[in-house]
C-alpha atoms as a PDB file:
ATOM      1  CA  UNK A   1      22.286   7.090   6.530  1.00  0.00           C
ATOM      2  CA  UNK A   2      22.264   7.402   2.783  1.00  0.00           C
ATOM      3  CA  UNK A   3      18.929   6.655   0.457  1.00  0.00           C
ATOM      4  CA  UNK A   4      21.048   3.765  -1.155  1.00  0.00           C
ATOM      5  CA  UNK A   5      21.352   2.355   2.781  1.00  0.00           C
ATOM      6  CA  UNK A   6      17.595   2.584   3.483  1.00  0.00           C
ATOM      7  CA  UNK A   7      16.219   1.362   0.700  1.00  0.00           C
ATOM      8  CA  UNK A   8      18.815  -1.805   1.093  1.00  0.00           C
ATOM      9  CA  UNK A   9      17.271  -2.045   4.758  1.00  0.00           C
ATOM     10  CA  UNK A  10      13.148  -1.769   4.001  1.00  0.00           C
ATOM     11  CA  UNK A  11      14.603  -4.578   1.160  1.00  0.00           C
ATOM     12  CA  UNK A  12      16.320  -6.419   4.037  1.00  0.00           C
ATOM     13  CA  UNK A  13      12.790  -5.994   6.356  1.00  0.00           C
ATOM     14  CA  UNK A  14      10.581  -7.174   3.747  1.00  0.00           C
ATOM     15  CA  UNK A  15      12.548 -10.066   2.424  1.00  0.00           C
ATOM     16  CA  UNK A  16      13.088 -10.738   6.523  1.00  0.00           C
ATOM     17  CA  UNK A  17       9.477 -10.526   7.319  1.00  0.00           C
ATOM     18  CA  UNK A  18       7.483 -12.836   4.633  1.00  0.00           C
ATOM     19  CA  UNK A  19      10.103 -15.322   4.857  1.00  0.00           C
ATOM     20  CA  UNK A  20       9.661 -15.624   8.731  1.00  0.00           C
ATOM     21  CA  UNK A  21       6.069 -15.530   8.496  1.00  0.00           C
ATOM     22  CA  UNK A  22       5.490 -17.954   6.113  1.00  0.00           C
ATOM     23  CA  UNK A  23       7.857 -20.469   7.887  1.00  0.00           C
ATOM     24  CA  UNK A  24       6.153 -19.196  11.744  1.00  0.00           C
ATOM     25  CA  UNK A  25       2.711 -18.223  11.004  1.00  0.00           C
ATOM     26  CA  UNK A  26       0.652 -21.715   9.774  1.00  0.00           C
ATOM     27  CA  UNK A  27      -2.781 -20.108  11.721  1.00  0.00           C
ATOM     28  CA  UNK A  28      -5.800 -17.561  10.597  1.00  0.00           C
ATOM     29  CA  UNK A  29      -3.206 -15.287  10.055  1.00  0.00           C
ATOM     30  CA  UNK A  30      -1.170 -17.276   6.897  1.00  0.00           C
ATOM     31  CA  UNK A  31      -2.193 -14.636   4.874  1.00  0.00           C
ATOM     32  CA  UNK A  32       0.308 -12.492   6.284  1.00  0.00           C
ATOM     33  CA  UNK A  33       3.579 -13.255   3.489  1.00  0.00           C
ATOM     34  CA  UNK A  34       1.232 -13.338   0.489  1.00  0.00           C
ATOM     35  CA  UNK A  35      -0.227 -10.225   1.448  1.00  0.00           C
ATOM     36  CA  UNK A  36       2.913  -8.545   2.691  1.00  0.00           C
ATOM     37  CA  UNK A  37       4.839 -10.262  -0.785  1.00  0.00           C
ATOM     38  CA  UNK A  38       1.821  -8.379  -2.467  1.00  0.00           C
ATOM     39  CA  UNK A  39       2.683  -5.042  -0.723  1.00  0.00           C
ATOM     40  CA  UNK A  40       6.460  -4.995  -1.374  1.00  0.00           C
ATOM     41  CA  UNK A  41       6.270  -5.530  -4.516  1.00  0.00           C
ATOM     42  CA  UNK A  42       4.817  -1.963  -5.724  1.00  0.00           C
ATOM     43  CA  UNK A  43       7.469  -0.965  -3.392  1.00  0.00           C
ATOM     44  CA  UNK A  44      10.383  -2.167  -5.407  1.00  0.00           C
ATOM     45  CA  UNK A  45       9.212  -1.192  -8.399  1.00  0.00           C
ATOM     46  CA  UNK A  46       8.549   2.414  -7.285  1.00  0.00           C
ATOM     47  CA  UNK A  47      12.227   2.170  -6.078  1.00  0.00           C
ATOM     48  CA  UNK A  48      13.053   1.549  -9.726  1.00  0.00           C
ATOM     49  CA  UNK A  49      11.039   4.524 -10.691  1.00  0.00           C
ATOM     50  CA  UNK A  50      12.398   6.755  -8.440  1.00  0.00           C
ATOM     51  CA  UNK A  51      15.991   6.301  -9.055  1.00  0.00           C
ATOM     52  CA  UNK A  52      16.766   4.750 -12.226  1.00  0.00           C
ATOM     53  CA  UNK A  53      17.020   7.057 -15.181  1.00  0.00           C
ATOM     54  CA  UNK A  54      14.664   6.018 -18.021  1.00  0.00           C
ATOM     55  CA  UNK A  55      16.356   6.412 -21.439  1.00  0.00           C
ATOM     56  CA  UNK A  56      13.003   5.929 -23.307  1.00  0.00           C
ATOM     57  CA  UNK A  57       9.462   7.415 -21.623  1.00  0.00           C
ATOM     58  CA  UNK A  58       7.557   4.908 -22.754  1.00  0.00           C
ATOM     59  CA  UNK A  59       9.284   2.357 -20.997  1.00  0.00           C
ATOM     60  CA  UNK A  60       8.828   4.996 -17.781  1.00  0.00           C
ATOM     61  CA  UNK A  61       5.402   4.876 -18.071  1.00  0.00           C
ATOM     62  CA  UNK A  62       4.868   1.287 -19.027  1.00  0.00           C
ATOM     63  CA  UNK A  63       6.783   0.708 -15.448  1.00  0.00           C
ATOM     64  CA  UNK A  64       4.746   3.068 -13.959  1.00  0.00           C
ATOM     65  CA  UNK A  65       1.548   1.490 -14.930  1.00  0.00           C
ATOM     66  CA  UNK A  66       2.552  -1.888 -13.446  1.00  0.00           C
ATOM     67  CA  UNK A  67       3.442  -0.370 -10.331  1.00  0.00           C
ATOM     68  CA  UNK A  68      -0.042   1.660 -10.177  1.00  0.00           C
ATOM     69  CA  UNK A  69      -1.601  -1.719 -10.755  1.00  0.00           C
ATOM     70  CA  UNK A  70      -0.034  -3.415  -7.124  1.00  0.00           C
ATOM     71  CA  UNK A  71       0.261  -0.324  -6.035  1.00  0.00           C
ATOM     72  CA  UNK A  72      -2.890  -0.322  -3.626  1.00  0.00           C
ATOM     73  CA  UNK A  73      -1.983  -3.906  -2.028  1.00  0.00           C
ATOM     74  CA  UNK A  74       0.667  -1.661   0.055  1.00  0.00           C
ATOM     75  CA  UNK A  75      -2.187   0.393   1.370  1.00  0.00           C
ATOM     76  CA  UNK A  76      -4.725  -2.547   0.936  1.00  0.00           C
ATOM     77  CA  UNK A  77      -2.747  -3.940   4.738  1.00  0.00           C
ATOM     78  CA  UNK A  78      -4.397  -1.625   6.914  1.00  0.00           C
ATOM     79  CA  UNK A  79      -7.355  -2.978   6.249  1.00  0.00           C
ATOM     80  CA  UNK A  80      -6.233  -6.642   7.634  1.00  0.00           C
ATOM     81  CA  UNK A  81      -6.370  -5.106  11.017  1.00  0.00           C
ATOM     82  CA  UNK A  82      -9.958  -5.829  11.329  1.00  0.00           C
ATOM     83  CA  UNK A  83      -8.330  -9.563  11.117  1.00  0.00           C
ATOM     84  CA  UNK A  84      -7.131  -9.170  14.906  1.00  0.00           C
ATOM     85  CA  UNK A  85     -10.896 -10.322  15.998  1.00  0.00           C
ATOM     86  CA  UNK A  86     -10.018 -13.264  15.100  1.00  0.00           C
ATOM     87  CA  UNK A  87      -7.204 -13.416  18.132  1.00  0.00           C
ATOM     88  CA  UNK A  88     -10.809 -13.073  20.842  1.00  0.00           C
ATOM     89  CA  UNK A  89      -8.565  -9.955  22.492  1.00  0.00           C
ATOM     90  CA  UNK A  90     -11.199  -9.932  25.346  1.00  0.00           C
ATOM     91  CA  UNK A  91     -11.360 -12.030  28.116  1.00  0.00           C
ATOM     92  CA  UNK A  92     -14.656 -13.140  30.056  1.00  0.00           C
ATOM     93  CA  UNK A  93     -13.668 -10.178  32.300  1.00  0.00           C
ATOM     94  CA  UNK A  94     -14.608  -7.610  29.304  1.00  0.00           C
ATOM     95  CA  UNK A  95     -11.011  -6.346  29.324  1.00  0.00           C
ATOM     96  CA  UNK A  96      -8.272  -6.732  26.697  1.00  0.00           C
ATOM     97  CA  UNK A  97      -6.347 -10.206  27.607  1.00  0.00           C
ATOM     98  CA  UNK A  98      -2.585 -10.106  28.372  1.00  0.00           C
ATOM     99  CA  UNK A  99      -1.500 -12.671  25.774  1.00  0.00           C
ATOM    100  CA  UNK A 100       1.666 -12.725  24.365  1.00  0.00           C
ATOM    101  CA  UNK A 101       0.583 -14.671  21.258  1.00  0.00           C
ATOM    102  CA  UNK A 102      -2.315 -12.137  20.831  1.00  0.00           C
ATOM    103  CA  UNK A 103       0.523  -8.813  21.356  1.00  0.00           C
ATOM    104  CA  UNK A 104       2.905 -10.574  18.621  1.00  0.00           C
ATOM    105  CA  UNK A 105       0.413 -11.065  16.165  1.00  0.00           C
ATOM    106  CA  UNK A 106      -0.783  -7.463  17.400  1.00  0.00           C
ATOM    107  CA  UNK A 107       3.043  -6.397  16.230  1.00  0.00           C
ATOM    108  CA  UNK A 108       3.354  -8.386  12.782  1.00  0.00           C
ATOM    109  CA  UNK A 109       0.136  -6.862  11.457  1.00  0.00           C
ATOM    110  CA  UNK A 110      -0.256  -3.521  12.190  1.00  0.00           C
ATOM    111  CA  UNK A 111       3.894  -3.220  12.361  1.00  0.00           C
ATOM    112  CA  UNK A 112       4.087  -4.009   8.470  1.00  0.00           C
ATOM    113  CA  UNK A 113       0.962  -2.450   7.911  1.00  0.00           C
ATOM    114  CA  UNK A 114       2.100   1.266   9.252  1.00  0.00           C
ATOM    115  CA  UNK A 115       5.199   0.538   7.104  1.00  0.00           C
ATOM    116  CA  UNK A 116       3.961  -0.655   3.946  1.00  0.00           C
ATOM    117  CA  UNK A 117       1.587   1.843   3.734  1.00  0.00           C
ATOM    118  CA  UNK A 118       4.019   4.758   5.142  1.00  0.00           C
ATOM    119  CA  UNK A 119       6.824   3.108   2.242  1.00  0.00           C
ATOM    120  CA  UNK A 120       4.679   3.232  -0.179  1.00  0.00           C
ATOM    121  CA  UNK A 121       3.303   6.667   0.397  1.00  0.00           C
ATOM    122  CA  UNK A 122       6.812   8.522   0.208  1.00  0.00           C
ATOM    123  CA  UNK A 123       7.397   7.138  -2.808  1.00  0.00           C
ATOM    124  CA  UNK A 124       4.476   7.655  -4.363  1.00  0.00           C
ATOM    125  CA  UNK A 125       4.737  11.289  -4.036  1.00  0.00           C
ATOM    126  CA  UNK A 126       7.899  10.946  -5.468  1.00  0.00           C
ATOM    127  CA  UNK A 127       6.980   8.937  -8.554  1.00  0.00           C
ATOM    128  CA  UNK A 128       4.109  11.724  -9.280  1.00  0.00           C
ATOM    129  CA  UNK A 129       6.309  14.270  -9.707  1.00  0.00           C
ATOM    130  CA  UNK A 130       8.348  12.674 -11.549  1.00  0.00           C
ATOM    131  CA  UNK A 131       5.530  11.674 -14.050  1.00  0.00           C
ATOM    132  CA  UNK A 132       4.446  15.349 -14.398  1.00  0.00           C
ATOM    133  CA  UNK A 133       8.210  15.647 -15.119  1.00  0.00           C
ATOM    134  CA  UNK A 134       7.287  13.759 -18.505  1.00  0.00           C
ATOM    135  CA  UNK A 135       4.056  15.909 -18.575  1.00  0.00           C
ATOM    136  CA  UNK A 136       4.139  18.178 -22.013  1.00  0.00           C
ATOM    137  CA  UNK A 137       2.255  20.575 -20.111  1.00  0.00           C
ATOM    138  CA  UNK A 138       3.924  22.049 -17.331  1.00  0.00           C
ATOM    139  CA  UNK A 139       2.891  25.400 -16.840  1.00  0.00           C
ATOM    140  CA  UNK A 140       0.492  24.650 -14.220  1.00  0.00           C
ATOM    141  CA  UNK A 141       0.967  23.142 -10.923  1.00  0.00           C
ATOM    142  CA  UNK A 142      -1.166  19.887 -12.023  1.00  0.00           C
ATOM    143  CA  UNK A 143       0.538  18.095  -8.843  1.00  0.00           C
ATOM    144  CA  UNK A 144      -2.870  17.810  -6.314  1.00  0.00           C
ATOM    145  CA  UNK A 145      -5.336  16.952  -9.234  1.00  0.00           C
ATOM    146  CA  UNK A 146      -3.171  13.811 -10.240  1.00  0.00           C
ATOM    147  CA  UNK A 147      -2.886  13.212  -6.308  1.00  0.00           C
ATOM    148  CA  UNK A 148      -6.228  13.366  -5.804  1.00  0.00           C
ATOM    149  CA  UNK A 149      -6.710  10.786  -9.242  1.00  0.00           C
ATOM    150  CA  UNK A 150      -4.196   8.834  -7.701  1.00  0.00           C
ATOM    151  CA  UNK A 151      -5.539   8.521  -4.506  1.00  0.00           C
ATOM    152  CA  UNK A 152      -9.652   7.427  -5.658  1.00  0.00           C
ATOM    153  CA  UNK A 153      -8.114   5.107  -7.839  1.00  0.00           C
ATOM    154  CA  UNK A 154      -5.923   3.152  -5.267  1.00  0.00           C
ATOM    155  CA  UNK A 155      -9.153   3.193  -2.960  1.00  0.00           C
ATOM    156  CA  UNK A 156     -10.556   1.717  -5.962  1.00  0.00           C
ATOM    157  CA  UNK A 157      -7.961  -0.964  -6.223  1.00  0.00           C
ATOM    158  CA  UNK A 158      -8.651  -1.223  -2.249  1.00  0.00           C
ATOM    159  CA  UNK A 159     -12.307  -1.971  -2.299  1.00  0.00           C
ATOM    160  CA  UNK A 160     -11.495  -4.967  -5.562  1.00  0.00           C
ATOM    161  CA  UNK A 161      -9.264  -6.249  -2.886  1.00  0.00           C
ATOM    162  CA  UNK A 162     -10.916  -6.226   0.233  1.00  0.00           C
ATOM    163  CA  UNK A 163     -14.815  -7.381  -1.036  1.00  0.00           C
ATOM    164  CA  UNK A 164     -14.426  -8.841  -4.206  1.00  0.00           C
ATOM    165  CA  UNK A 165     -11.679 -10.509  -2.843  1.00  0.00           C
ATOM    166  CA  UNK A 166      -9.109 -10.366  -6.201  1.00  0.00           C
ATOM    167  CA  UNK A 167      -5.240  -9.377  -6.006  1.00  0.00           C
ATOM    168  CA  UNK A 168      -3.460  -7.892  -8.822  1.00  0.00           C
ATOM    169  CA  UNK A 169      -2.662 -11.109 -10.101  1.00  0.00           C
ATOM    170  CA  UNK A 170      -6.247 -11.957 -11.063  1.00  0.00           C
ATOM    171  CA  UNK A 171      -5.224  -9.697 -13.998  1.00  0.00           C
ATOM    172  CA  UNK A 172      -3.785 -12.575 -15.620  1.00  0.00           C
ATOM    173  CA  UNK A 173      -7.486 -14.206 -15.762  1.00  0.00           C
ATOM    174  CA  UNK A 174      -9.233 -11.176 -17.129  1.00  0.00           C
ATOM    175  CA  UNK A 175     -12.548 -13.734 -18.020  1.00  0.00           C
ATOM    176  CA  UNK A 176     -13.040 -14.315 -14.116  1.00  0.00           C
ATOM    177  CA  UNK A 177     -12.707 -10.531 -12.707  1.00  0.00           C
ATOM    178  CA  UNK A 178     -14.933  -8.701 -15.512  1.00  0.00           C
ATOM    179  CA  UNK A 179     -17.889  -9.556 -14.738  1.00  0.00           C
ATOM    180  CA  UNK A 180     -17.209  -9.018 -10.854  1.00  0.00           C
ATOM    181  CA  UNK A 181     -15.532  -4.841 -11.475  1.00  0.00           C
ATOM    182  CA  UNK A 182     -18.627  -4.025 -13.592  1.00  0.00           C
ATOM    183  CA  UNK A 183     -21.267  -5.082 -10.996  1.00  0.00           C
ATOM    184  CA  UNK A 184     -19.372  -3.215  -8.278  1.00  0.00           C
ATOM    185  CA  UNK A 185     -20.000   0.186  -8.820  1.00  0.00           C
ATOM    186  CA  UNK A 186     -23.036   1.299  -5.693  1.00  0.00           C
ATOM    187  CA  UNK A 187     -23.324   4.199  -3.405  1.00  0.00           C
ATOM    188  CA  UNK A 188     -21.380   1.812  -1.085  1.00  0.00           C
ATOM    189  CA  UNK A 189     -18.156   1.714  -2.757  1.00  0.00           C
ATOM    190  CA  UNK A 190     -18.347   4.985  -3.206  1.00  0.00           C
ATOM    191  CA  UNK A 191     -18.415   5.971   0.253  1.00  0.00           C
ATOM    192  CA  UNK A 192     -15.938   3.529   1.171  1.00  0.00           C
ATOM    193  CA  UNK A 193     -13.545   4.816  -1.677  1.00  0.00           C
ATOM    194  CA  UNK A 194     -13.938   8.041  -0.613  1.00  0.00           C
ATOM    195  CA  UNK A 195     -13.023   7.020   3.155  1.00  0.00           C
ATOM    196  CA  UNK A 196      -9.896   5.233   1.386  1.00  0.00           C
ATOM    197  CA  UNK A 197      -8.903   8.845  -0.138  1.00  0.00           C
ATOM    198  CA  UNK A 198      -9.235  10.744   3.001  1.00  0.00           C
ATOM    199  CA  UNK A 199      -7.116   7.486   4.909  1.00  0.00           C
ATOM    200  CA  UNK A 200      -4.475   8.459   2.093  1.00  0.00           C
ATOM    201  CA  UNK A 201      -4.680  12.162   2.448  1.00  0.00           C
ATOM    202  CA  UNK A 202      -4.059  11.681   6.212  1.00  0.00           C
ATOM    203  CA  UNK A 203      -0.657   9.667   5.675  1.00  0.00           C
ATOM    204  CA  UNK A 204       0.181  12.338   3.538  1.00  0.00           C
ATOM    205  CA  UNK A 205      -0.233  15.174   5.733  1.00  0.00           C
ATOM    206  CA  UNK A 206       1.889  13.433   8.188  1.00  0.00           C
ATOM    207  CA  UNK A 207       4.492  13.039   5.774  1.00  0.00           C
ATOM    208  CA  UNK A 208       4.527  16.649   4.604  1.00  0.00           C
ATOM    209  CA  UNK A 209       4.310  17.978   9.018  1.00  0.00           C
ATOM    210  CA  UNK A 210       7.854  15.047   9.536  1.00  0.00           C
ATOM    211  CA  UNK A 211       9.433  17.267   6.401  1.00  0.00           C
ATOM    212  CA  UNK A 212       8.853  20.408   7.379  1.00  0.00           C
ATOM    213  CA  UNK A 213       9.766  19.690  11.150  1.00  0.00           C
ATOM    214  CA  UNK A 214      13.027  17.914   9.666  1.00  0.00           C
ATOM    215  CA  UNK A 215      13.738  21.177   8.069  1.00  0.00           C
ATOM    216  CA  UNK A 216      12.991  23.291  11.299  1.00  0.00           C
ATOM    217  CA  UNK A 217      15.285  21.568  13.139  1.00  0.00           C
END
């Protein structure tokens, strides 16, 4: 299947999946097509910056920076996991209940969390390298440092999202999320950042052992 063909599919999935879930899903777990509308939406625009050739680099890089900005509500899913609590998956017996309710809603979250995340993730590595592409210095291989810049600030993005409870969109009321990013900075979100990098550099190494066993074969 060509590139053109999946990208036309993870479209067709998305667009599929937050439609159906915000017409199905009216309990705890509504949040489901804002959040998942949140996460395809870096993943369209990365699309853009993957394959469409940029005739100015400032227009590039202006794209680039909205895309870095929802970028970490793709990632920001896996987190909503700890949100299948709320489905009381024990029974009085101490074991996990056979509920088919509880084993959909199992499949809708961590389903289009694994792929929003793993979506995102490809073609981030992608859109990198093509930034350092418009680097004027390329004489070094400055690929890991701005992976490694990349990654702290999505777990950034990650922590504003999950405990301060603000989106991306919140950008478009600076007045009310100032005051909350400036007080946020502890030894806390720190350590939870840095658990956010290593989460990233995990998806990553799994992406790098599928290549090179696609290229063994």
């Amino acid at each position: 299947m060509s590139e053109r063909a999946w990208r036309w599919g993870i479209r067709l999935f998305f667009w599929v999946y937050i439609g159906l879930t915000a017409w199905l899903i009216q309990d705890a777990f509504s949040f489901l097509a804002f959040n998942t509308l949140l996460a395809y939406i870096p993943i369209e625009i990365g699309f853009w910056l993957q394959y469409h050739r940029f005739r100015w680099p400032i227009v590039f890089w202006l794209t680039a920076l909205v895309w870095l900005l929802f970028y970490p509500n793709a990632p920001y899913i896996l987190t909503d996991f700890f949100h299948l609590s709320l489905l009381r998956p024990y029974g009085f017996s101490g074991l996990i209940r056979n509920s088919l309710p509880l084993w959909t809603h199992f499949l809708l979250l961590v389903g289009i969390g694994l792929i929003s995340a793993g979506v995102a993730q490809i073609g981030s590595e992608r859109i990198l390298q093509r930034m350092l592409a418009y680097w004027p210095n390329r004489r070094h291989n400055w690929l890991p440092v701005v992976r490694l810049a990349f990654y702290i600030l999505v777990g950034i993005g990650i922590y504003i999202g999950r405990f301060l409870r603000l989106h991306t969109f919140y950008l478009l009321t600076p007045d009310l999320i100032w005051r909350p990013i400036m007080q946020m900075w502890s030894w806390h979100m720190a350590g939870f950042v840095g658990l956010m990098v290593i989460l990233q550099y995990i998806i990553w190494a799994l992406m790098v052992y599928s290549r090179q066993t696609k290229r063994s074969d």
